[in-house]
C-alpha atoms as a PDB file:
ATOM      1  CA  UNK A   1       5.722   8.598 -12.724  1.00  0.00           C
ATOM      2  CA  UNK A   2       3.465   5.298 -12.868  1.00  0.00           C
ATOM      3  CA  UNK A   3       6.174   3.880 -10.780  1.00  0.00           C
ATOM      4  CA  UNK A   4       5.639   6.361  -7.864  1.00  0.00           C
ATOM      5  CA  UNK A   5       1.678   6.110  -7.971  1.00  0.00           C
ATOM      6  CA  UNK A   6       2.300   2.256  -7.590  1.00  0.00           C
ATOM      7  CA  UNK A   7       4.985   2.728  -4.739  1.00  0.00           C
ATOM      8  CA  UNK A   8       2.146   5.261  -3.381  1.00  0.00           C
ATOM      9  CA  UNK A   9      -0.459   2.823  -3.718  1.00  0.00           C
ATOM     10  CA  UNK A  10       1.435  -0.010  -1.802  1.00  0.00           C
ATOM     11  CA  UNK A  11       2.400   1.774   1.121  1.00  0.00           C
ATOM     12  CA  UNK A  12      -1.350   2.737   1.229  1.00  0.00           C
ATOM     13  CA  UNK A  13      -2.255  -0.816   1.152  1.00  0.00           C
ATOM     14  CA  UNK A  14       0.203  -2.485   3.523  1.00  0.00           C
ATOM     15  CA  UNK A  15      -1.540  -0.923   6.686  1.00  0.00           C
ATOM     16  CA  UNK A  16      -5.083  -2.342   5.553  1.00  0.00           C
ATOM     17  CA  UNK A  17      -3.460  -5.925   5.061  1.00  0.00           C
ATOM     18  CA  UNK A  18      -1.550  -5.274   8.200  1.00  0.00           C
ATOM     19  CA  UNK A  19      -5.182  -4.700   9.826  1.00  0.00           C
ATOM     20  CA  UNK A  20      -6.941  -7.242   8.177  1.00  0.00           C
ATOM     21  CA  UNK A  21      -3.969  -9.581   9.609  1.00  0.00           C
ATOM     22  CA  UNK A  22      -4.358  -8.529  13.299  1.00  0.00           C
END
């Protein structure tokens, strides 16, 4: 399960590192 929260949590973070990037 602590897998899945961490898969969770990095597709929740790659769009704010996307924006930061643009």
């Amino acid at each position: 399960m602590a897998l899945v929260i961490m898969f969770d949590v990095i597709l929740g973070l790659v769009p704010l590192l996307s924006g930061l990037n643009l």
